[in-house]
Each structure stands twice: as structure tokens, then as C-alpha cells.
C-alpha atoms as a PDB file:
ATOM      1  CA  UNK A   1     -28.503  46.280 135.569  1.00  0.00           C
ATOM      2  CA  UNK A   2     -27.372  43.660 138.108  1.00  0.00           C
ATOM      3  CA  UNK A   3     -29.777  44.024 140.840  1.00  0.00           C
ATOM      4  CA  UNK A   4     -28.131  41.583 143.234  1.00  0.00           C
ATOM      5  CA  UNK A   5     -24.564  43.412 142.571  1.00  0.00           C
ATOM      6  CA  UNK A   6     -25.897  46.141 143.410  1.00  0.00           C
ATOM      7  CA  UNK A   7     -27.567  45.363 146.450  1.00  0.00           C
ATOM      8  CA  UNK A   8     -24.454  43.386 147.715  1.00  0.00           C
ATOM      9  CA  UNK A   9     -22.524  47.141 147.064  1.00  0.00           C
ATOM     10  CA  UNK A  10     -25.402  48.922 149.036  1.00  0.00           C
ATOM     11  CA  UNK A  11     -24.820  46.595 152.177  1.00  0.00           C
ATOM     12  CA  UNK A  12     -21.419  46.353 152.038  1.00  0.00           C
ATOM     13  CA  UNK A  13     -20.380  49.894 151.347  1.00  0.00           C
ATOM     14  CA  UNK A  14     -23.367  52.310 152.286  1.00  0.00           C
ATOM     15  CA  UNK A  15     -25.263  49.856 155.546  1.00  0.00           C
ATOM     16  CA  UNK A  16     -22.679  47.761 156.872  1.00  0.00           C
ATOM     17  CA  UNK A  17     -20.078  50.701 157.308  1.00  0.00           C
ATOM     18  CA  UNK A  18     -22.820  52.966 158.896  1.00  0.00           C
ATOM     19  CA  UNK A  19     -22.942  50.712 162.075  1.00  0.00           C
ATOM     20  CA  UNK A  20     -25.291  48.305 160.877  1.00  0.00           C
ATOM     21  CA  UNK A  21     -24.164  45.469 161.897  1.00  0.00           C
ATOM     22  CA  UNK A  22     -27.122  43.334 163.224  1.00  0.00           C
ATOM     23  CA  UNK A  23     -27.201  40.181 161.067  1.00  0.00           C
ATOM     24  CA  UNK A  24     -30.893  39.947 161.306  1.00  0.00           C
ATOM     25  CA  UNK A  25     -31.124  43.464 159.517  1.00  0.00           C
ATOM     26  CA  UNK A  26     -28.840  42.594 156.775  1.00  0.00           C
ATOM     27  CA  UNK A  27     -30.338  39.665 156.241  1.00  0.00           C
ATOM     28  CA  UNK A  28     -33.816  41.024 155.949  1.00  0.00           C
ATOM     29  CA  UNK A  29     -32.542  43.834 153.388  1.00  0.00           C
ATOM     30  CA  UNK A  30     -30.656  41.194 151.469  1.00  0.00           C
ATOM     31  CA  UNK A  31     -34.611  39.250 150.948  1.00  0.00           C
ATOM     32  CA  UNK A  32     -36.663  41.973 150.336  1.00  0.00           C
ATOM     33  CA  UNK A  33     -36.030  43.752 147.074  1.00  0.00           C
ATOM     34  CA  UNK A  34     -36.141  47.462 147.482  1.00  0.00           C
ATOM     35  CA  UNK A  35     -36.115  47.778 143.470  1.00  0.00           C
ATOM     36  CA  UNK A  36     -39.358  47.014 143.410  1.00  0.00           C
ATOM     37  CA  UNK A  37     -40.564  49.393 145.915  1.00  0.00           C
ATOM     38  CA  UNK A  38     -39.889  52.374 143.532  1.00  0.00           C
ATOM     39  CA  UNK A  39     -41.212  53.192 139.689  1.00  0.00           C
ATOM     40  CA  UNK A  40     -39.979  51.378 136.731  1.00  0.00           C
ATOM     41  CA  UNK A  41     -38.181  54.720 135.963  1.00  0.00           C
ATOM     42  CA  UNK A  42     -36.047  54.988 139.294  1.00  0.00           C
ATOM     43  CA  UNK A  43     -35.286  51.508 139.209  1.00  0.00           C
ATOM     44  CA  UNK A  44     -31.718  51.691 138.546  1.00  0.00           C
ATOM     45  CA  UNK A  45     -31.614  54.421 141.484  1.00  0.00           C
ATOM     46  CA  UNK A  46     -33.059  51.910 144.073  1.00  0.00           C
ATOM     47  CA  UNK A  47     -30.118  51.592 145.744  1.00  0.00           C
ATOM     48  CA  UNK A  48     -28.069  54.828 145.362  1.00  0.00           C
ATOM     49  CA  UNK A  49     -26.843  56.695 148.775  1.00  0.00           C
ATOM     50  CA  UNK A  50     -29.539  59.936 148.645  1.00  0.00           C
ATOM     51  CA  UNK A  51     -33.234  60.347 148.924  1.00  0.00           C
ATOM     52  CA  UNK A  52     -35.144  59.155 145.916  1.00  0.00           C
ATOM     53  CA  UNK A  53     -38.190  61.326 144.660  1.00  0.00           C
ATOM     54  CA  UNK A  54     -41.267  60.188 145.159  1.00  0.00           C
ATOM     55  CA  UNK A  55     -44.941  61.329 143.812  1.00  0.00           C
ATOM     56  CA  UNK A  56     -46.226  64.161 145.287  1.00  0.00           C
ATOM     57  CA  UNK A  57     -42.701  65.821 146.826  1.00  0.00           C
ATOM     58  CA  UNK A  58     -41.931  62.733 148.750  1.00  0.00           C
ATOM     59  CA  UNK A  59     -38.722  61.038 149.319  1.00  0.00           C
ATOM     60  CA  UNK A  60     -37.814  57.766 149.703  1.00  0.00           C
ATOM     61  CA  UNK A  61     -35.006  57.623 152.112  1.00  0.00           C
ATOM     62  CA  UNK A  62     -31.635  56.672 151.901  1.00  0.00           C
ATOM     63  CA  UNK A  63     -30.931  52.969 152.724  1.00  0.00           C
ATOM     64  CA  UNK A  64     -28.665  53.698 155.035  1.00  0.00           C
ATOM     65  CA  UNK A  65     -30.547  56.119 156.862  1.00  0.00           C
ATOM     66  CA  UNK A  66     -33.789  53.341 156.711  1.00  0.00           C
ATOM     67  CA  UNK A  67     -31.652  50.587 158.006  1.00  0.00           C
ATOM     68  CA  UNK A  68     -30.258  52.754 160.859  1.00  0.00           C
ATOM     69  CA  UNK A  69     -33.506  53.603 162.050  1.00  0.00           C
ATOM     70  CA  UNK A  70     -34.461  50.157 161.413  1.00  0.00           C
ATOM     71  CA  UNK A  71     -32.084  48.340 163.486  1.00  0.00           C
ATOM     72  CA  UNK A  72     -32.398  51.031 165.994  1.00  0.00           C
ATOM     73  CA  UNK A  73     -36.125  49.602 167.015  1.00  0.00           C
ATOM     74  CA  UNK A  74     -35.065  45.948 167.731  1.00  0.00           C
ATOM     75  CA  UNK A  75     -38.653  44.849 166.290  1.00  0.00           C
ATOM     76  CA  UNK A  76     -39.976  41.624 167.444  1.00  0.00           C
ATOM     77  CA  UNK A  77     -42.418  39.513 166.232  1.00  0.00           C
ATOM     78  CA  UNK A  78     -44.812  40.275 168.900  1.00  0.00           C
ATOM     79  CA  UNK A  79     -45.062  44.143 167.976  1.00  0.00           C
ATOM     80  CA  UNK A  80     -47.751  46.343 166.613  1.00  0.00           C
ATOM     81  CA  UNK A  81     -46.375  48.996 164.528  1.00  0.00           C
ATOM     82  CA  UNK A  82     -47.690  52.384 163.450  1.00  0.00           C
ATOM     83  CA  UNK A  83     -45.797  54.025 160.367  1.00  0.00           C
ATOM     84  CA  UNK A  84     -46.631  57.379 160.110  1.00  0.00           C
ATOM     85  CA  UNK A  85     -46.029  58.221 155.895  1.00  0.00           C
ATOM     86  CA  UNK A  86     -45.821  54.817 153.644  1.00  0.00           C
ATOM     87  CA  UNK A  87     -44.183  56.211 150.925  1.00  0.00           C
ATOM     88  CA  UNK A  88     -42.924  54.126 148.439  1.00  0.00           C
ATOM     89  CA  UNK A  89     -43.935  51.035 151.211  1.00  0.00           C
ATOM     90  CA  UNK A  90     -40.375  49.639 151.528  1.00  0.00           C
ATOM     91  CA  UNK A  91     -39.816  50.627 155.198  1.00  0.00           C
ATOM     92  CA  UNK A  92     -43.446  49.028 155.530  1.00  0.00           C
ATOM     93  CA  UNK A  93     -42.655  45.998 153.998  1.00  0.00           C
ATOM     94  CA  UNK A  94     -39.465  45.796 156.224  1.00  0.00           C
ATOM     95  CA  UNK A  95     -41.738  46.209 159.159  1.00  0.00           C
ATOM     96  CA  UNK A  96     -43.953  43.964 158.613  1.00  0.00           C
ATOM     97  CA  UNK A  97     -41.222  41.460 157.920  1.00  0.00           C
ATOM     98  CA  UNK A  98     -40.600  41.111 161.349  1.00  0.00           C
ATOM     99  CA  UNK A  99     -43.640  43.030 163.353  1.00  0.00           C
ATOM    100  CA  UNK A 100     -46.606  41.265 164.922  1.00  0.00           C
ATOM    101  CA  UNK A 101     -49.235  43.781 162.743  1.00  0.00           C
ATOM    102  CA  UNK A 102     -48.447  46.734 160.675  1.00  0.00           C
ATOM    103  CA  UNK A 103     -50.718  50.265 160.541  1.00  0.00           C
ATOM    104  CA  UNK A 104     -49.059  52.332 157.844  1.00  0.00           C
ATOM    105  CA  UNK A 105     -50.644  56.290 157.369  1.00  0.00           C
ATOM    106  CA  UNK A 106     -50.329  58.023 153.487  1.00  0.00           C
ATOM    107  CA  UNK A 107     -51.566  61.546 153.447  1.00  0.00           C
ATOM    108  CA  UNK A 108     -51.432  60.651 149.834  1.00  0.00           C
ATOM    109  CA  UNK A 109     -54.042  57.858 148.086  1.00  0.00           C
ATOM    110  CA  UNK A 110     -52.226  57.682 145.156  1.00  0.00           C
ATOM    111  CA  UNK A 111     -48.573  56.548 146.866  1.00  0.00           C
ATOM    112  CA  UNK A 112     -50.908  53.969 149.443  1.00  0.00           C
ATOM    113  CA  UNK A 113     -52.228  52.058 146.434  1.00  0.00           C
ATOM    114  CA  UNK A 114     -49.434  51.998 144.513  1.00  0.00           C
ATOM    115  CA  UNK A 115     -47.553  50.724 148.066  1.00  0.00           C
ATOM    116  CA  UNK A 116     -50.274  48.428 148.616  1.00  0.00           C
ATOM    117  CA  UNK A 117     -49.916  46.470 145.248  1.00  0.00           C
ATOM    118  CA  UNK A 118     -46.305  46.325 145.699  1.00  0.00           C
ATOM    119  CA  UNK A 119     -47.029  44.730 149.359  1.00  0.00           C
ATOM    120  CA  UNK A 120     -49.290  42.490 148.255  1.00  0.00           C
ATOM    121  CA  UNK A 121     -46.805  41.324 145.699  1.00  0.00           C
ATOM    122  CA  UNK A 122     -44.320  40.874 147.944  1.00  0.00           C
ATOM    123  CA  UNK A 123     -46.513  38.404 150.319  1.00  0.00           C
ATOM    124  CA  UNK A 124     -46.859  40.834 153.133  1.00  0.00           C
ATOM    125  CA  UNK A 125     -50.381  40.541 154.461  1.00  0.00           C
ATOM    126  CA  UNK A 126     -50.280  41.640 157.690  1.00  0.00           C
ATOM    127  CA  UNK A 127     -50.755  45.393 156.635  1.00  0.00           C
ATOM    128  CA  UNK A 128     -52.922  48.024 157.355  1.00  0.00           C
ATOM    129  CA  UNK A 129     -52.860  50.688 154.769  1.00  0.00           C
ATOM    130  CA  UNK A 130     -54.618  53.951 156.191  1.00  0.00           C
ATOM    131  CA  UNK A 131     -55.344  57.410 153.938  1.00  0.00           C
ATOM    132  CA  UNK A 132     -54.808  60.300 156.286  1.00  0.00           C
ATOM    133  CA  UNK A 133     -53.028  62.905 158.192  1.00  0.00           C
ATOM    134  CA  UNK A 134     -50.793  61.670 160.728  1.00  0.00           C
ATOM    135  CA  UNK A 135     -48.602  64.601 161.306  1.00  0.00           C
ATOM    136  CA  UNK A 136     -49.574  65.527 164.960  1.00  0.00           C
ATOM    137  CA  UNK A 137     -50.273  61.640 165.620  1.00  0.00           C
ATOM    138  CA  UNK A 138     -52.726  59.132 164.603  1.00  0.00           C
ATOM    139  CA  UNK A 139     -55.578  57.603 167.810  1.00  0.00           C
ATOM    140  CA  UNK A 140     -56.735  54.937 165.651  1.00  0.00           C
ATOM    141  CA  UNK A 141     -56.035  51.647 166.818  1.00  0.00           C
ATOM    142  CA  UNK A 142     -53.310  52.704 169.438  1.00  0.00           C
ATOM    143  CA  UNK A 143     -51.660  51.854 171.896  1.00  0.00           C
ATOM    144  CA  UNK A 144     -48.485  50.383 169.444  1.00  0.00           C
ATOM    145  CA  UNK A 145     -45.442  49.278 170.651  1.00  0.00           C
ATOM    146  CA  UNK A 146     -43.259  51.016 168.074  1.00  0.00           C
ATOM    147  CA  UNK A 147     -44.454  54.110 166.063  1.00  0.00           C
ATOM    148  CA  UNK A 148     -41.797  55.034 162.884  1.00  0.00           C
ATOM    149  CA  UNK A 149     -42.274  58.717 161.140  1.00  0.00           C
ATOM    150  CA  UNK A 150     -40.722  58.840 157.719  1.00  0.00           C
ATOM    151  CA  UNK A 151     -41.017  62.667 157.199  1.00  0.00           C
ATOM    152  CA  UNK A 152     -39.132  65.227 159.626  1.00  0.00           C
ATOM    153  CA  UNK A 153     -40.626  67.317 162.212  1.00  0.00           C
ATOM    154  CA  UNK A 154     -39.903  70.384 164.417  1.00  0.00           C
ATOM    155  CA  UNK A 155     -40.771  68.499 167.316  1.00  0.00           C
ATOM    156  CA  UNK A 156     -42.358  65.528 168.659  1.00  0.00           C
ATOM    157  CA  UNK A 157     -46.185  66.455 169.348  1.00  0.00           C
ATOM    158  CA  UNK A 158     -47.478  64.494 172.278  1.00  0.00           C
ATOM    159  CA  UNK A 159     -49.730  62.521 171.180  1.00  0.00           C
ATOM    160  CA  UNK A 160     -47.642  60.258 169.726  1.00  0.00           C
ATOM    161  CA  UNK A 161     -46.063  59.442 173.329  1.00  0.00           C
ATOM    162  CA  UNK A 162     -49.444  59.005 174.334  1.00  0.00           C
ATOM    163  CA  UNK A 163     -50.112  56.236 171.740  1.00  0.00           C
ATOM    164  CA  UNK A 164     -47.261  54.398 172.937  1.00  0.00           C
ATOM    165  CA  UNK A 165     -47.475  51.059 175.061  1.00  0.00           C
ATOM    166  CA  UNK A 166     -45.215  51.043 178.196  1.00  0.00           C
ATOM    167  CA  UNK A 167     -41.529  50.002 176.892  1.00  0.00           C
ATOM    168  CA  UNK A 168     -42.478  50.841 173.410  1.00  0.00           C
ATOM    169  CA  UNK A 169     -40.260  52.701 170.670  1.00  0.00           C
ATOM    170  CA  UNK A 170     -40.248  55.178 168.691  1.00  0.00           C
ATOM    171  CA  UNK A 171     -37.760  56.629 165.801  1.00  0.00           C
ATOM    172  CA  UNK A 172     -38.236  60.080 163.953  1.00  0.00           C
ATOM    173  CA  UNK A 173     -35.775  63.143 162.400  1.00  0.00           C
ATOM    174  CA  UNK A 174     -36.256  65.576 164.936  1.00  0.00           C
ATOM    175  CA  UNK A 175     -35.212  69.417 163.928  1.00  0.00           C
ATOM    176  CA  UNK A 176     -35.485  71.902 161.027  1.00  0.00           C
ATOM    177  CA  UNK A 177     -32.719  72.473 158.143  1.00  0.00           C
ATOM    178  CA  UNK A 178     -30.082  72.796 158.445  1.00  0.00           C
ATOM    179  CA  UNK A 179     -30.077  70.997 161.647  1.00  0.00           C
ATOM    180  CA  UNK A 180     -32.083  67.686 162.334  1.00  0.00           C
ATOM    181  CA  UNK A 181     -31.100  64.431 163.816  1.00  0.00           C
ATOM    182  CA  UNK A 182     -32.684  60.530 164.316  1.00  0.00           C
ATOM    183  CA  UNK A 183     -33.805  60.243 167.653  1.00  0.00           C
ATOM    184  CA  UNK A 184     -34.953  56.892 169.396  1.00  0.00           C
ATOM    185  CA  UNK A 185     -37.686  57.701 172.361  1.00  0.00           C
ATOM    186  CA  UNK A 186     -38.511  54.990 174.937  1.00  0.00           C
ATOM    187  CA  UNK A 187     -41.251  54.857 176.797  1.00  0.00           C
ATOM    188  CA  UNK A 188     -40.930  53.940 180.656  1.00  0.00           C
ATOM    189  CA  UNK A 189     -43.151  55.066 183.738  1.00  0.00           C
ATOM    190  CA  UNK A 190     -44.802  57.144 180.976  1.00  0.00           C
ATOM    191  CA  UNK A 191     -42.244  59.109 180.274  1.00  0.00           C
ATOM    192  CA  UNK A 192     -40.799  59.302 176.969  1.00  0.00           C
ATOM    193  CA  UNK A 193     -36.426  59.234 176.865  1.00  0.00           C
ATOM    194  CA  UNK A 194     -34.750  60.415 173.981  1.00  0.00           C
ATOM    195  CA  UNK A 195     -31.416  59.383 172.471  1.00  0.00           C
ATOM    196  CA  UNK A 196     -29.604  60.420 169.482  1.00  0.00           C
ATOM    197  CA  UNK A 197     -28.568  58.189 167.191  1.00  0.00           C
ATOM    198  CA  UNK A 198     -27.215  60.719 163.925  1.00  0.00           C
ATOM    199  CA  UNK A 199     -27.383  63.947 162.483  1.00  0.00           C
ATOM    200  CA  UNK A 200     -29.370  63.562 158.631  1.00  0.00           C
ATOM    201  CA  UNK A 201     -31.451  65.874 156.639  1.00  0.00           C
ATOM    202  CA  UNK A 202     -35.151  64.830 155.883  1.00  0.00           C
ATOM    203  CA  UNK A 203     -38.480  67.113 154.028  1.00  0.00           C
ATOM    204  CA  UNK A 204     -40.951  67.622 156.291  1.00  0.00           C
ATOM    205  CA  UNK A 205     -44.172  65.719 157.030  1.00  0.00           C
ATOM    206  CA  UNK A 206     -46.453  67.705 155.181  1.00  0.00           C
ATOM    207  CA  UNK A 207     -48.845  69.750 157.502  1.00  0.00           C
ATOM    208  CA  UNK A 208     -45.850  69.266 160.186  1.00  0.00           C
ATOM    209  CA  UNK A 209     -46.454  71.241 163.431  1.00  0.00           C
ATOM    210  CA  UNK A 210     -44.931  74.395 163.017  1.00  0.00           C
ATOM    211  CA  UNK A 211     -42.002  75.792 165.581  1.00  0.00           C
ATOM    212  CA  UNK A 212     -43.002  79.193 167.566  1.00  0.00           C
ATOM    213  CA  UNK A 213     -40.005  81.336 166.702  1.00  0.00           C
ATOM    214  CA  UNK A 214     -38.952  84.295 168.829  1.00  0.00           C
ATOM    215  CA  UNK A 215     -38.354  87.455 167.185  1.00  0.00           C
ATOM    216  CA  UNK A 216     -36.590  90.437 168.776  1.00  0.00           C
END
């Protein structure tokens, strides 16, 4: 397969016609190869327009839907991240690409190794891999500028806003199927504002706050 032709074909037709148009961005997905952020046997899937399975029920998200997001943050070098679900790392190695520090949380060990050596590979040193459960938020080592949450949730628990610096970000899939959108949240005078950026369809965060339903 001809990784580079097919990562020119994933900018061009997936990224760049989704409204990514930041330079930076496309440069940075250009350098970092997201083939070898997945398993020998999903290699030639790297860059196809869908989730990819992952170990364990994960997902790795579509690129399109990871660059969004991405570019969505405007990250600068001065920024501590928290990444709440590391996955296959590749959104963590993106972060750290252009962050100041990097906290990434895996409920699973097995998916933060194997993310780890693929990290290391790639140079990226500035990464702090973390086993645990960050579904309802993570204290450790807060406040971060910009908190990312690969997995979907019902709704935003609050401590998550609370381990946000003044004028920091955040970016999560805010809903439950059929009906979830990405959602950017700014901090200012400690209030957290919401905006909208698309409608998508993620799993769950495992042990994801559940959603009181009213029955009549």
C-alpha cells in the first residue's frame, strides 16, 4: 500500500473538505504517521473515513472527526493538556506535537502500553501516560488549559470545568445515539460556554455518567 497516497487522499478529500483548513493542522497530520498508531492488521485501514476498532471495544476515530476537534482547540506551545481515553495514542501524539505537556488517561493498561511504545517511537517525550478512570474527570495534576475526551458522554460532569485554567478549552461529543454533537467549552469568569461545532456519532466512555430519564 502507498502510505503517503493515501494520506495525501485523506487530507485532501476527507480533512480539507470538512473545514479544516488551518495550515498548521494539515501540516502536522501530513508529519505524523497515523499508520503506525494502529495494529499491523488495520494498517491499510489507517486512513479510511469511519471509526477503527480498537482492543477492548474502543474506537479510533475518524480523521476527520480528530482533526476537527483538533483544530478546534488552537493548541499552543505553552499548554498543558489532559486527554481523557489514549486509545490507539494518535490524538496524543498530535497533542503533544504542539502542547507545552501532555497527561493522557487509559481505563485500559493494555491500549496505554501499546500507545506508549508507539509514542516513544515517534520521539514524543513530553507524555504522561496515566491507567485509570477518567469518565467523571480526572484531579490529578489539574488545572490544564485544554482537556480533550475521546469517548462520548451524556453530559459534561463538572468536574472537568473545574479542572480547567481561566481561558482554557475543552472539546468532547456531547449526547446519546442517535443524537450527539462536538462541542467546544471555554472557560471565562469561571463559567464554562459551549459552542457546537458538528453533529457525529461516538461509543461511550466506558463507566460514562448515566442520564436520569423521565418516565411517565
Amino acid at each position: 500500500m502507498d502510505f503517503e497516497q493515501a494520506r495525501f487522499n485523506m487530507i485532501e478529500q476527507q480533512i480539507r473538505t470538512w473545514n479544516v483548513l488551518d495550515q498548521a493542522v494539515l501540516e502536522l497530520l501530513r508529519e505524523i504517521p497515523r499508520e503506525h498508531f494502529v495494529d499491523d492488521s488495520h494498517r491499510t485501514l489507517a486512513f479510511a473515513d469511519f471509526n477503527l476498532p480498537l482492543a477492548h471495544g474502543q474506537v479510533m476515530m475518524q480523521p476527520k472527526v480528530e482533526a476537527r476537534l483538533f483544530q478546534a482547540l488552537a493548541l499552543t506551545n505553552e499548554d498543558r493538556v489532559l486527554e481523557i481515553g489514549t486509545g490507539s495514542g494518535y490524538m496524543t501524539a498530535l497533542l503533544a506535537a504542539r502542547a507545552a505537556s501532555v497527561t493522557s488517561v487509559e481505563l485500559f493498561s493494555e491500549l496505554s502500553r501499546r500507545a506508549g511504545e508507539r509514542l516513544h517511537a515517534a520521539g514524543l517525550a513530553h507524555v504522561e501516560l496515566a491507567t485509570g478512570d477518567g469518565a467523571t474527570g480526572w484531579p490529578d495534576g489539574g488545572p490544564y488549559d485544554v482537556i480533550v475526551i475521546t469517548g462520548s458522554l451524556p453530559h459534561l460532569p463538572s468536574a472537568f470545568g473545574e479542572a480547567l485554567n481561566q481561558g482554557g478549552r475543552l472539546v468532547a461529543i456531547i449526547g446519546e445515539a442517535p443524537s450527539m454533537e462536538a462541542i467546544l467549552y471555554r472557560k471565562t469568569d469561571a463559567c464554562l460556554h459551549s459552542k457546537s461545532l458538528f453533529d457525529t456519532h461516538l461509543p461511550a466512555l466506558v463507566n460514562a455518567p448515566e442520564t436520569n430519564h423521565f418516565t411517565f
